[in-house]
Protein backbone atom coordinates (compact mmCIF):
# COMPACT_ATOMS: atom_id res chain seq x y z
CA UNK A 1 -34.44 4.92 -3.37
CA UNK A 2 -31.53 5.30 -5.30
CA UNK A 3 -28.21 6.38 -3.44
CA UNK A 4 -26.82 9.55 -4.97
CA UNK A 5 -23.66 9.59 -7.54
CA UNK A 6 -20.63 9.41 -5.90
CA UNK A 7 -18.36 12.78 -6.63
CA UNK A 8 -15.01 12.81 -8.21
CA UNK A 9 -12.25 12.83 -5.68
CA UNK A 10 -9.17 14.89 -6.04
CA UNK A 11 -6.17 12.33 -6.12
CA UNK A 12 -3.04 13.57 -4.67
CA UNK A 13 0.13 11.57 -5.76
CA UNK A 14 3.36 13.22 -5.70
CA UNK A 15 6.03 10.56 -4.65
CA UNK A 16 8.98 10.48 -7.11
CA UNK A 17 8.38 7.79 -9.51
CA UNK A 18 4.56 8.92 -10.09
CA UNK A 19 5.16 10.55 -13.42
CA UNK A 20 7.49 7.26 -14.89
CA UNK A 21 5.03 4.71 -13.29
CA UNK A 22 2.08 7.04 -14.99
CA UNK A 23 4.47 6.80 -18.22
CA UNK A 24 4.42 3.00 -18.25
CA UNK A 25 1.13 2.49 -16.71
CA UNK A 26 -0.55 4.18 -19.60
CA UNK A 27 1.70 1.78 -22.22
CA UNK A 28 0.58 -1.30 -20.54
CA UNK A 29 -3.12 -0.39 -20.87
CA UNK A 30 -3.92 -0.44 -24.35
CA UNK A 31 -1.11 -3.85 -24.84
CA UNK A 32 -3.33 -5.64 -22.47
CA UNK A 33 -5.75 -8.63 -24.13
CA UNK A 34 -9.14 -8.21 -24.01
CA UNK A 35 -9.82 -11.01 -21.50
CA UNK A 36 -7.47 -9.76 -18.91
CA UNK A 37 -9.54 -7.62 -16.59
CA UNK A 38 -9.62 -5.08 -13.51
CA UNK A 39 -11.14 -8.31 -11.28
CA UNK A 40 -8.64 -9.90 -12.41
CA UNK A 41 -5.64 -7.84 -11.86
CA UNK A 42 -6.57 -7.38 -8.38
CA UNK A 43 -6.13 -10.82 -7.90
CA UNK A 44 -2.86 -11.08 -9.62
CA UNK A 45 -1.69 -8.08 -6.90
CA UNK A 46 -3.12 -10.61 -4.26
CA UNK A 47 -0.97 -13.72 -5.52
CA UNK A 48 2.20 -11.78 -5.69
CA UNK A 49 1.33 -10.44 -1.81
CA UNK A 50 0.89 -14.98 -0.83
CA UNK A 51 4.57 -15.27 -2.49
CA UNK A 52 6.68 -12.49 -0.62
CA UNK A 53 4.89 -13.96 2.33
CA UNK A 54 5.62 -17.57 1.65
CA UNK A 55 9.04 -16.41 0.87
CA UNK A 56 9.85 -14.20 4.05
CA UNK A 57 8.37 -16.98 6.11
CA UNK A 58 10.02 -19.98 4.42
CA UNK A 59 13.11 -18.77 4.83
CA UNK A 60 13.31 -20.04 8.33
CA UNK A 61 14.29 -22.93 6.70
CA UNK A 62 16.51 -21.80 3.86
CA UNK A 63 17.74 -18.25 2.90
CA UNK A 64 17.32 -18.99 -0.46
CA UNK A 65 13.67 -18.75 -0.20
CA UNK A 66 13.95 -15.01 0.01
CA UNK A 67 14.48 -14.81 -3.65
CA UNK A 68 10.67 -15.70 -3.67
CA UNK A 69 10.11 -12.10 -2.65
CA UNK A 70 11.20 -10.20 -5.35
CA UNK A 71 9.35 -11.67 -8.22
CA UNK A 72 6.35 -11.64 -5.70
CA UNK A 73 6.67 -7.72 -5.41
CA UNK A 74 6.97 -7.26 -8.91
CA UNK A 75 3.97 -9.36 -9.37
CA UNK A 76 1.89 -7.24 -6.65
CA UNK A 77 2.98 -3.87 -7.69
CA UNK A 78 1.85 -5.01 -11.42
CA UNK A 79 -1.70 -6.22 -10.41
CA UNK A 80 -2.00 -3.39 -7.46
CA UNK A 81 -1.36 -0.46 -9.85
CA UNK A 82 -2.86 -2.04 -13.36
CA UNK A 83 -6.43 -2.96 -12.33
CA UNK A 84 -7.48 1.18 -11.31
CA UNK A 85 -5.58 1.91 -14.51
CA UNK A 86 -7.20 -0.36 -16.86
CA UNK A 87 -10.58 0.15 -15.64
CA UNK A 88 -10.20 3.75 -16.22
CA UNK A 89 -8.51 3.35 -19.93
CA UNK A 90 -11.44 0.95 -20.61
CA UNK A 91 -13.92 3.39 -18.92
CA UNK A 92 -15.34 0.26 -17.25
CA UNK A 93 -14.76 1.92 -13.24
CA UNK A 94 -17.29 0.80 -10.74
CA UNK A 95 -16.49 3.35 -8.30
CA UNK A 96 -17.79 1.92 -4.93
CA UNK A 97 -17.11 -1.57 -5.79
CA UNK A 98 -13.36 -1.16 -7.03
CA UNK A 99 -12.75 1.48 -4.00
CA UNK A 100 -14.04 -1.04 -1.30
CA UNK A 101 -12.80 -4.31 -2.82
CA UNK A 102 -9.10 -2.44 -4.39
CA UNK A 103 -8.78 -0.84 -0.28
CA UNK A 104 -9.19 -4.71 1.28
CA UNK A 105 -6.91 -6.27 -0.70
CA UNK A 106 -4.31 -3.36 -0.04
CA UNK A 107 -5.40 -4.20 3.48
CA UNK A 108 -4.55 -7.77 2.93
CA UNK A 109 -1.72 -7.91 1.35
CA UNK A 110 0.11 -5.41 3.51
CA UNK A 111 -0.74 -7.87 6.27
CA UNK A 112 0.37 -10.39 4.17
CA UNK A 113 4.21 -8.56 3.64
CA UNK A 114 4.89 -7.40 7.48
CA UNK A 115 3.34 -10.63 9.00
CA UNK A 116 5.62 -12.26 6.56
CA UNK A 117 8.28 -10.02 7.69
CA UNK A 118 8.18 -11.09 11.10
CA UNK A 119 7.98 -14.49 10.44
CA UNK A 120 11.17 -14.39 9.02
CA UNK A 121 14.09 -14.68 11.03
CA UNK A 122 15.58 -11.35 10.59
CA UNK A 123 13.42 -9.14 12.17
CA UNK A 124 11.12 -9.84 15.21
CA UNK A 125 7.39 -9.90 14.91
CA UNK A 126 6.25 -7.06 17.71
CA UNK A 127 8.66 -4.66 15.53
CA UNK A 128 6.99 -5.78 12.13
CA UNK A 129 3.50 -5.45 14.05
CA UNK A 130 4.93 -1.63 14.95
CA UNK A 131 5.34 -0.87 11.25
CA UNK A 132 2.08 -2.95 10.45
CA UNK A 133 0.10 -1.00 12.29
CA UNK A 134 1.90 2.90 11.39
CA UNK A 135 0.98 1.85 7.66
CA UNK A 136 -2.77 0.67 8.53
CA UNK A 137 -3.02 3.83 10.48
CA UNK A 138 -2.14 6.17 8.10
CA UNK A 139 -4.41 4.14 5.51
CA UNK A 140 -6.99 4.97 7.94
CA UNK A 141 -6.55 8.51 7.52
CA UNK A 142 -6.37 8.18 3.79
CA UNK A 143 -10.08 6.60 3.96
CA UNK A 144 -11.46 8.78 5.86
CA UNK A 145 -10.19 11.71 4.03
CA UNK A 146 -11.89 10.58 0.98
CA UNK A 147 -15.04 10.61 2.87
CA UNK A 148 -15.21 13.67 4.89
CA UNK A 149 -12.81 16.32 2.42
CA UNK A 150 -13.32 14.66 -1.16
CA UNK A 151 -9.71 14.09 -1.89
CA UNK A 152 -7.08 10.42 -1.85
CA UNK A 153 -3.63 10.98 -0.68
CA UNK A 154 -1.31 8.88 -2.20
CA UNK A 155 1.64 9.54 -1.13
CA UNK A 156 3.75 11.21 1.92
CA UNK A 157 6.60 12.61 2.07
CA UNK A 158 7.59 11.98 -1.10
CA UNK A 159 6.85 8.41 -1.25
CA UNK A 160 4.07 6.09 -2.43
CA UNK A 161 3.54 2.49 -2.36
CA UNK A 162 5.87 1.75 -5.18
CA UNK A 163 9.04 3.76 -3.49
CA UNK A 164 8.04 1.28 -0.32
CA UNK A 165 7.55 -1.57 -2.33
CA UNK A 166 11.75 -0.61 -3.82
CA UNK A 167 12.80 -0.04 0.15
CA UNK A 168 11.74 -3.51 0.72
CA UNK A 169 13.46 -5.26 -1.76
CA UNK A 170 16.21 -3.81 -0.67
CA UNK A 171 15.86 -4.84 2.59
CA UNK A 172 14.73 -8.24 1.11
CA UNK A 173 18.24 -7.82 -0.67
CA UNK A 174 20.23 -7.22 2.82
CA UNK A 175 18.97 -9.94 4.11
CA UNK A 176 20.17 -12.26 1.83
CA UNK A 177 23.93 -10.17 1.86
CA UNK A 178 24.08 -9.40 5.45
CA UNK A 179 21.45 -11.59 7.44
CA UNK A 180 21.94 -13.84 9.95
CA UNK A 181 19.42 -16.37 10.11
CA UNK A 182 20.40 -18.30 13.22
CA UNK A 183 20.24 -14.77 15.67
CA UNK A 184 18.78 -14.60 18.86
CA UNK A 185 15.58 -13.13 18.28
CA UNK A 186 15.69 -11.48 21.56
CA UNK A 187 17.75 -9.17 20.70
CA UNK A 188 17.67 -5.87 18.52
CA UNK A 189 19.81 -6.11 14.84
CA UNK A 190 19.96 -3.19 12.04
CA UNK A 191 16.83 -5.01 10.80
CA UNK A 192 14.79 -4.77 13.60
CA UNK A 193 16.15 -1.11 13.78
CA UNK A 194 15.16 -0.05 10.62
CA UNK A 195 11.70 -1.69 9.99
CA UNK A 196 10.92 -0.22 13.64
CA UNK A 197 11.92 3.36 12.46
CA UNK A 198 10.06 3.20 9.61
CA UNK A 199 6.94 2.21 11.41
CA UNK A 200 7.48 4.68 13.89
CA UNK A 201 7.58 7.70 10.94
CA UNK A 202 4.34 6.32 9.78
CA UNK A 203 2.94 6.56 13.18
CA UNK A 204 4.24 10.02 13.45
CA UNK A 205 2.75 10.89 9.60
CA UNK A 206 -0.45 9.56 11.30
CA UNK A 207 -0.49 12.35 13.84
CA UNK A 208 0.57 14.71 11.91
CA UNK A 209 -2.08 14.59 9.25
CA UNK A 210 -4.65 13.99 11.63
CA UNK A 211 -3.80 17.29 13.22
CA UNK A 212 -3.84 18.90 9.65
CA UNK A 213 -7.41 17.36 8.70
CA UNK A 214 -9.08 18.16 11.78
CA UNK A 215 -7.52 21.99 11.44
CA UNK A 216 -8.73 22.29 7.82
CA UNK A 217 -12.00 20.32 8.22
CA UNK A 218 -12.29 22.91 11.35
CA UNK A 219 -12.20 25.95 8.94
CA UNK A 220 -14.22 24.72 6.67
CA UNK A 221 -16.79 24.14 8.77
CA UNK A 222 -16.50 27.33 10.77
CA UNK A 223 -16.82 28.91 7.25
CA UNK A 224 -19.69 26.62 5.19
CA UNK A 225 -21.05 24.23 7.58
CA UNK A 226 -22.55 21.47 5.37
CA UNK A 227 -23.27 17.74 4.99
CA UNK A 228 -20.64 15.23 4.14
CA UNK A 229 -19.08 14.79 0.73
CA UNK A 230 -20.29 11.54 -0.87
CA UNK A 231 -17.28 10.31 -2.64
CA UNK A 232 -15.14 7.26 -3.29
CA UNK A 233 -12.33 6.23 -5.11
CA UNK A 234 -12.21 4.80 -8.73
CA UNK A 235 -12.08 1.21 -9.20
């Protein structure tokens, strides 16, 4: 028996650099050789998520090793947002496939950055693990929103992945400026402060869209009770 064809979602992306990322996204695409690949994108995303964790956790021993980081987001943003982009200028998507293996490897490498984070001596791990689990959260929602209303939020508030990946460079940045590497860890700094808030806004964005869903899947239902949407994100 053959499963049926997934449906287009509706992708919702309105953080502010989507239209300039779209913009150079799109003139990457066509420059790319032939043998560089979605496959192998992803996996260029996933090496650039091992260096900003090798370099937030080796920096116990040396600041220095934060300058690891940056290069290692640019690397992750570049195979994150180029192998979905060049599979669909190619027309070579494999929409179950790319959605389950692009989602796991977003997973990943967002474990990768916070655990990384908190490895580091400049902000403590239970406070990474707060924002850790707001973003995983909120990724939750995003799945199952795909599944049960047909449509991929991309951004919140404004803000995507690639506004997040800019706010942590920055704080990357501070940490090099402003950082004190031999603090006691038992204590609260800016750091901790800020990475803390942050993961407590996801946590709240959570709620809050939960609450949303459940009121519009509600309607819906109340309206047009039916089965649930087969869909899934492009690869």
């Amino acid at each position: 028996m053959h499963s049926p064809a997934p449906q287009a979602i509706d992708r919702i992306q309105q953080n502010f650099l989507a239209k300039g990322e779209r913009r150079l996204l799109n003139w990457l695409c066509p420059r790319m050789p032939k043998w560089v690949f979605p496959d192998l994108l992803t996996g260029i995303g996933m090496f650039g998520a091992l260096l900003i964790f090798a370099g937030y956790t080796t920096s116990l021993l040396n600041e220095d090793w934060l300058l690891l980081c940056l290069p290692g987001y640019v690397i992750q943003w570049f195979g994150d947002s180029m192998d979905g982009s060049l599979a669909r200028f190619r027309r070579i998507e494999r929409p179950r496939y790319g959605y389950f293996l692009d989602h796991s490897c977003d997973g990943l490498a967002t474990f990768l950055i916070l655990a990384g984070i908190g490895f580091s001596p400049y902000v403590r791990l239970d406070i990474a693990l707060i924002a850790l689990v707001g973003y995983l959260l909120l990724s939750v929602h995003a799945f199952l929103a795909v599944r049960v209303l047909g449509e991929m939020r991309l951004s919140y508030l404004s803000a995507g992945p690639t506004e997040l990946r800019f706010v942590l460079i920055g704080l990357t940045l501070s940490m090099l400026i402003f950082g004190d590497r031999q603090r006691d860890m038992t204590t609260m700094t800016t750091f901790d402060w800020f990475v803390g808030t942050v993961g407590v806004v996801l946590l709240i964005l959570f709620v809050v869209q939960t609450i949303r869903s459940c009121r519009e899947l509600a309607r819906q239902e109340k309206r047009n009770p039916g089965p649930i949407p087969n869909a899934f994100g492009q690869d």
